[in-house]
C-alpha atoms as a PDB file:
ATOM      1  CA  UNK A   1      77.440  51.165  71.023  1.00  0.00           C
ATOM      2  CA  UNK A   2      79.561  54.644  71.537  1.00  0.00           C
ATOM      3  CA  UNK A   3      82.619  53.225  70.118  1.00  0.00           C
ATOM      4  CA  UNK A   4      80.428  51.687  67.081  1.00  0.00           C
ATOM      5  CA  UNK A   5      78.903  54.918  66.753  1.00  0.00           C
ATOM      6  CA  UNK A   6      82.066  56.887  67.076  1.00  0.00           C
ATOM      7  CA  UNK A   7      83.964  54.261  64.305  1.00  0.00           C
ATOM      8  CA  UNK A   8      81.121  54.823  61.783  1.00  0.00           C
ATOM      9  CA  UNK A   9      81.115  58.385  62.207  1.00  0.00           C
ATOM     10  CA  UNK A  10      85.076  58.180  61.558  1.00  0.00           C
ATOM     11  CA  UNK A  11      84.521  55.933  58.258  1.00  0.00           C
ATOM     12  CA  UNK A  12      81.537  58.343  56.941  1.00  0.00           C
ATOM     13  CA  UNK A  13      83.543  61.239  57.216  1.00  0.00           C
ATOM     14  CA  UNK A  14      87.133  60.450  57.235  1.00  0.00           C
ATOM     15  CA  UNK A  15      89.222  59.641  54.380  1.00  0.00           C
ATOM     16  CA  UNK A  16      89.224  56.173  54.784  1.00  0.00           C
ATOM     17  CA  UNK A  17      88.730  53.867  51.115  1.00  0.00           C
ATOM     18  CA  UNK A  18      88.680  50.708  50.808  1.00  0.00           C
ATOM     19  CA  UNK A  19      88.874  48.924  47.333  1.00  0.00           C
ATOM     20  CA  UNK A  20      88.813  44.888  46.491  1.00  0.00           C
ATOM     21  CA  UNK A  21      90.879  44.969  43.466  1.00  0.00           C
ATOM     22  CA  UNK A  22      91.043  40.595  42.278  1.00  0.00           C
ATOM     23  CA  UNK A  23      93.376  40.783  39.396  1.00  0.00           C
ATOM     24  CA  UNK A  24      95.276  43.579  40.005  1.00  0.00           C
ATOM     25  CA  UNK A  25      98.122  44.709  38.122  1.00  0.00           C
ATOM     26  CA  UNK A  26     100.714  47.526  39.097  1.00  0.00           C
ATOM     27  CA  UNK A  27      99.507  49.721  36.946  1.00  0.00           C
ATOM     28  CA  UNK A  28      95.929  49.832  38.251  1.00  0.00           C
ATOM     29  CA  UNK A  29      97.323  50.301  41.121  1.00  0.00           C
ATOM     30  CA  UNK A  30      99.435  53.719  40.368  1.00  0.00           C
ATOM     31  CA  UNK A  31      96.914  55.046  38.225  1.00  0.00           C
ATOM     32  CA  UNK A  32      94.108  54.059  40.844  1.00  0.00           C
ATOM     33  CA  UNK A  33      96.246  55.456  43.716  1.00  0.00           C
ATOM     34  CA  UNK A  34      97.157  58.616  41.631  1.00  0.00           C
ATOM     35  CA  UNK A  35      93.066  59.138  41.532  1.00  0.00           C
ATOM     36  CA  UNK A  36      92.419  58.579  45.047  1.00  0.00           C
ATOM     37  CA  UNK A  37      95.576  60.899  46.093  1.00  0.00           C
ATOM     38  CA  UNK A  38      94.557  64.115  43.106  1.00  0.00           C
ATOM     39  CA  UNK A  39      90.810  63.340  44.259  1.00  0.00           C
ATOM     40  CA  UNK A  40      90.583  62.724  48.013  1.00  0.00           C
ATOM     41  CA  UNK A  41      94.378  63.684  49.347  1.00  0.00           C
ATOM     42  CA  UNK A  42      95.260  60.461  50.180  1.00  0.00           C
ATOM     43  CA  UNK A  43      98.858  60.654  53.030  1.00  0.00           C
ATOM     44  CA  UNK A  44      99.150  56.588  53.008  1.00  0.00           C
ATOM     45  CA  UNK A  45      98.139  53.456  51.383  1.00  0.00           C
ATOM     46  CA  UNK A  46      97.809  50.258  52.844  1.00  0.00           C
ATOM     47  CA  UNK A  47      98.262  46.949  50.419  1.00  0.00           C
ATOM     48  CA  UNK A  48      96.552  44.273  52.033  1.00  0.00           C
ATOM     49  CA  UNK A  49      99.218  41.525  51.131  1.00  0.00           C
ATOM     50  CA  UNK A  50     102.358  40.886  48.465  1.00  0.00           C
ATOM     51  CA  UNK A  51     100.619  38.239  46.664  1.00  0.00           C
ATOM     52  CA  UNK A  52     100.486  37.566  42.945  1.00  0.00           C
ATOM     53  CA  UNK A  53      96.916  37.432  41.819  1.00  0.00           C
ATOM     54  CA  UNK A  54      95.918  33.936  40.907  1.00  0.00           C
ATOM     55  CA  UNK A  55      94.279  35.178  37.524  1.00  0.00           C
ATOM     56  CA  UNK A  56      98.113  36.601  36.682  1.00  0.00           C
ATOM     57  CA  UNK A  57      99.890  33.287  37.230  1.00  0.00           C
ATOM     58  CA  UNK A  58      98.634  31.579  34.290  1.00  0.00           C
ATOM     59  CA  UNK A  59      99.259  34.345  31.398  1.00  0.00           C
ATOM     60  CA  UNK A  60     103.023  34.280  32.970  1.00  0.00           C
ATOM     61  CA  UNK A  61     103.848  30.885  33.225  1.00  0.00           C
ATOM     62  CA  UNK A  62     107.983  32.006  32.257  1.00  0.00           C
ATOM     63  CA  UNK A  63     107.817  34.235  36.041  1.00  0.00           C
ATOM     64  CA  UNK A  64     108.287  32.890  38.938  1.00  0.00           C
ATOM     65  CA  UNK A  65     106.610  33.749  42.011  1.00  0.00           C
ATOM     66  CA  UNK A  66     109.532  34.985  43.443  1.00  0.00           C
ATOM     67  CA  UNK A  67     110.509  37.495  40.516  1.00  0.00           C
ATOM     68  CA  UNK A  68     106.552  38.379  39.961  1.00  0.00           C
ATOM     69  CA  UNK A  69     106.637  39.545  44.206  1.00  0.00           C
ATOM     70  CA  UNK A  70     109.911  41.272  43.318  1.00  0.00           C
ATOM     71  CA  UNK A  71     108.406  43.335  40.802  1.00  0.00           C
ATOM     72  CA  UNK A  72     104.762  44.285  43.187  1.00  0.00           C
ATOM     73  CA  UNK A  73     107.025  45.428  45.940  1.00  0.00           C
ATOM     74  CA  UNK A  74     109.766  47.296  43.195  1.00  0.00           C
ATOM     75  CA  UNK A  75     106.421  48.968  41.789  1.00  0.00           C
ATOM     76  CA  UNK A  76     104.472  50.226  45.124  1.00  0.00           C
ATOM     77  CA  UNK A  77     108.374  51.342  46.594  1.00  0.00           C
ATOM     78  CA  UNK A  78     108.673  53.658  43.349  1.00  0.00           C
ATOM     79  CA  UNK A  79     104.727  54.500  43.545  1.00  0.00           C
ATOM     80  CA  UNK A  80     105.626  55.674  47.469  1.00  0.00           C
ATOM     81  CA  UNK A  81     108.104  57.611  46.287  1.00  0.00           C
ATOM     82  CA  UNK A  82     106.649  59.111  43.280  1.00  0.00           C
ATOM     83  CA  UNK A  83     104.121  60.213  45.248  1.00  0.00           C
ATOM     84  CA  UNK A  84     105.742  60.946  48.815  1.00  0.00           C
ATOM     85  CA  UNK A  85     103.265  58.646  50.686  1.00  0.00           C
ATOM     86  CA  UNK A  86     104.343  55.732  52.813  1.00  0.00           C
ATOM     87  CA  UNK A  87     102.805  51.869  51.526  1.00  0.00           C
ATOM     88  CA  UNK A  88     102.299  49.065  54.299  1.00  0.00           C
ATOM     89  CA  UNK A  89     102.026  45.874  53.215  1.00  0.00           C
ATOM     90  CA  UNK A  90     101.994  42.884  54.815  1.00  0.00           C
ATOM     91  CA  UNK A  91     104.114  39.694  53.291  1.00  0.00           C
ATOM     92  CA  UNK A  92     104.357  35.711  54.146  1.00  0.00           C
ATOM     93  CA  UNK A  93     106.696  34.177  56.371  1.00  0.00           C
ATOM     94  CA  UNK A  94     108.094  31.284  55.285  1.00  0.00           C
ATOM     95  CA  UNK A  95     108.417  27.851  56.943  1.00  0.00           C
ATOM     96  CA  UNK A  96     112.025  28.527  58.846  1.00  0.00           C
ATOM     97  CA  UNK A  97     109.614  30.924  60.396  1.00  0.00           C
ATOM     98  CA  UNK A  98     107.531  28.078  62.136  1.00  0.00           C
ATOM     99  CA  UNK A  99     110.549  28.314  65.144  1.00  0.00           C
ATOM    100  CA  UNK A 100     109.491  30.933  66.189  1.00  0.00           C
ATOM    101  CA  UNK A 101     112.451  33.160  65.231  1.00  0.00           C
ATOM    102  CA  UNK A 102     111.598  36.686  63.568  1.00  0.00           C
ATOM    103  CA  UNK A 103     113.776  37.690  61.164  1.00  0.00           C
ATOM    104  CA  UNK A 104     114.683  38.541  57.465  1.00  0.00           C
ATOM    105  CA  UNK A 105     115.157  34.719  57.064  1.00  0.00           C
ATOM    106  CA  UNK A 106     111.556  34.103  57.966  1.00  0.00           C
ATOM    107  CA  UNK A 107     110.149  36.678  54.610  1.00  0.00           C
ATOM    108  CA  UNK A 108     108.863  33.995  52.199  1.00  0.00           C
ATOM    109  CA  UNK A 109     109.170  35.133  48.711  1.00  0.00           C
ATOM    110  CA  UNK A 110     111.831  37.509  47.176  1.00  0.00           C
ATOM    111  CA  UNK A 111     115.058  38.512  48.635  1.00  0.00           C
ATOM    112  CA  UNK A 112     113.441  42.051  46.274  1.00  0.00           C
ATOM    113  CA  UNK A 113     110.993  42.694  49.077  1.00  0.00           C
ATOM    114  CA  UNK A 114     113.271  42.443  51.676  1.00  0.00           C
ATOM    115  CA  UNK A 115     115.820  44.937  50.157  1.00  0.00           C
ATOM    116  CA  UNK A 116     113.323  47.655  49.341  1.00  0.00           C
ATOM    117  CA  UNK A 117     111.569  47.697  52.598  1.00  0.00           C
ATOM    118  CA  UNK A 118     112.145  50.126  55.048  1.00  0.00           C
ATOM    119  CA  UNK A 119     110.891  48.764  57.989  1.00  0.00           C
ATOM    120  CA  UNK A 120     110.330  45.012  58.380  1.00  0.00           C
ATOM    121  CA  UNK A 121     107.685  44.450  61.554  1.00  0.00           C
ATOM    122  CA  UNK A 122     106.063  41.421  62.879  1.00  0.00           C
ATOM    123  CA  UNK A 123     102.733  40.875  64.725  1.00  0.00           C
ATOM    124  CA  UNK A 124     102.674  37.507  66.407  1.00  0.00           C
ATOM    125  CA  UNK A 125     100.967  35.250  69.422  1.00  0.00           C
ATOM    126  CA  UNK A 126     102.625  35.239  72.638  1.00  0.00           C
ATOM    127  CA  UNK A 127     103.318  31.859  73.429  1.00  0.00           C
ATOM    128  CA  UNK A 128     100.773  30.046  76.412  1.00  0.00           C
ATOM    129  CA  UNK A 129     104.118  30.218  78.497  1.00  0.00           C
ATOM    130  CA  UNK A 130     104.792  34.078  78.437  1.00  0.00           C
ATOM    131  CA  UNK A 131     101.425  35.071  79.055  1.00  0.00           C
ATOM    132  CA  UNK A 132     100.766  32.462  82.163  1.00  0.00           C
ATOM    133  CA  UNK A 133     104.658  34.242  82.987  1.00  0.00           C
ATOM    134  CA  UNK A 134     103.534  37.893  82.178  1.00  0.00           C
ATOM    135  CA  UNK A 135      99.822  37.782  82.961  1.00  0.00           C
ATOM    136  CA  UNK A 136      97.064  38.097  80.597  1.00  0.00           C
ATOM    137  CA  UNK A 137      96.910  42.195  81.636  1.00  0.00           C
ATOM    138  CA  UNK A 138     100.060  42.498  80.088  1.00  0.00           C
ATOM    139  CA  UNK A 139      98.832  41.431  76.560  1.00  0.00           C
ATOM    140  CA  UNK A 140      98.522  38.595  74.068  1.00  0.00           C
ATOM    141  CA  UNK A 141     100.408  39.201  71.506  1.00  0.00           C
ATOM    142  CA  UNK A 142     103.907  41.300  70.701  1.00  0.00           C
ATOM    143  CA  UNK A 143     104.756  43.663  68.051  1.00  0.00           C
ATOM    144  CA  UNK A 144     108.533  43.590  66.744  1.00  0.00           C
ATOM    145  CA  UNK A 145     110.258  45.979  64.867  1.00  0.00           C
ATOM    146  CA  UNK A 146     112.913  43.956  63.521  1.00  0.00           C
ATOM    147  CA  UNK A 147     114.867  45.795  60.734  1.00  0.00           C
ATOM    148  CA  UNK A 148     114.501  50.014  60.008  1.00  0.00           C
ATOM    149  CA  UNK A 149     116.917  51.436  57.666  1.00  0.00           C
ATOM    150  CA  UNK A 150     116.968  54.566  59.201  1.00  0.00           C
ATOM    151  CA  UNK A 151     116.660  54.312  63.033  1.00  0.00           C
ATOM    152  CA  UNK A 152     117.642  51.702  65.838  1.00  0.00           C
ATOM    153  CA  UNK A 153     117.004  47.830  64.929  1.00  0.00           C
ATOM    154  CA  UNK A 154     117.186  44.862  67.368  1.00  0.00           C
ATOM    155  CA  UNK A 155     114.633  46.627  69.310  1.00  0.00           C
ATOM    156  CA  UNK A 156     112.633  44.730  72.354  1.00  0.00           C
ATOM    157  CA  UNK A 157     109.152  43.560  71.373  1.00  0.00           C
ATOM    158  CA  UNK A 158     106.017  45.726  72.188  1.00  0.00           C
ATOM    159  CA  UNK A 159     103.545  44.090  74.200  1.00  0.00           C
ATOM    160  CA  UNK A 160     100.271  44.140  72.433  1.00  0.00           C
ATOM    161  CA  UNK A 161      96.939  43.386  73.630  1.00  0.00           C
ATOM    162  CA  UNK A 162      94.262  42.454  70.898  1.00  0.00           C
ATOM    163  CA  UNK A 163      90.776  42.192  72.025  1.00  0.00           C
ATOM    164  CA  UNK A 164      89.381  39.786  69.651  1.00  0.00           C
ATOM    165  CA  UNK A 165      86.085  40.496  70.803  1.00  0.00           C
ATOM    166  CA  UNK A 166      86.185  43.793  69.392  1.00  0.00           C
ATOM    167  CA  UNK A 167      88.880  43.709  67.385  1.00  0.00           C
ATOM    168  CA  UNK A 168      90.987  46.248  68.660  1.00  0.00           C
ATOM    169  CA  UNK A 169      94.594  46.312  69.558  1.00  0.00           C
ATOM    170  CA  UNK A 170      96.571  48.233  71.932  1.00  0.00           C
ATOM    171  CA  UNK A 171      99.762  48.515  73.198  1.00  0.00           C
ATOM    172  CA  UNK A 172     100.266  47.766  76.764  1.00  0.00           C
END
């Protein structure tokens, strides 16, 4: 009940917003994000995922999904640097990514997103084998930095332990 206590106290008064935006369109999102940065101070955004809207697929039946990802990830890369803020997103892996092998081959989508990202992480299971290897203390789940344009790549997955119970992560 502390830590509940403690989080709710951190979302009340912290600068932490949250907004469900169906339909978006990049230029809800700059305007929006220009609001909440002038307004509140706003360091870092986080887009939940690099997804056309559904609503947006039908009026632009001549784009393909590829092209319309290409042009989300080309708009919040300028927005981030329009505004000096870093963006997370998260973005599909495609089915070569079923192996098991993390990579730039496994980003589903456009080759776009790959070549404006700075940093390309992944957050996966641990397979049944490593943690009956490792033990269970030594986490469930790893955390990869694969690619980073301006520091070491190739670098050795980061144990992570996520306590589903309380959904909470740590690195172990």
């Amino acid at each position: 009940m502390e830590r509940l206590d403690k989080a709710k106290k951190m979302m009340k008064e912290g600068n932490l917003y949250h907004l469900y935006m169906p339909g978006f369109n990049m230029e809800k999102i700059v305007a929006i994000t220009r609001q909440f940065q002038m307004k509140f101070g706003i360091v870092a955004l986080f887009f939940d995922y690099l997804k056309p809207p559904a609503d947006s697929m039908g009026s632009l039946k001549s784009v393909q999904e590829w092209q319309m990802l290409g042009y989300i990830a080309t708009g919040l890369k300028d927005l981030a640097g329009t505004l000096k803020i870093p963006i997370y997103s998260a973005v599909q892996e495609n089915r070569s990514a079923l192996d098991g092998k993390k990579g730039a081959g496994a980003i589903s989508g456009s080759d776009r997103i790959l070549q404006l990202a700075s940093k390309l992480m992944f957050l996966y299971n641990k397979d049944p084998e490593d943690i009956a290897r490792d033990g269970i203390d030594n986490g469930n789940q790893w955390f990869q930095i694969e690619f980073q344009r301006n520091g070491e790549s190739q670098c050795s997955p980061i144990p992570i332990m996520f306590h589903k119970t309380i959904l909470r992560q740590v690195e172990v």
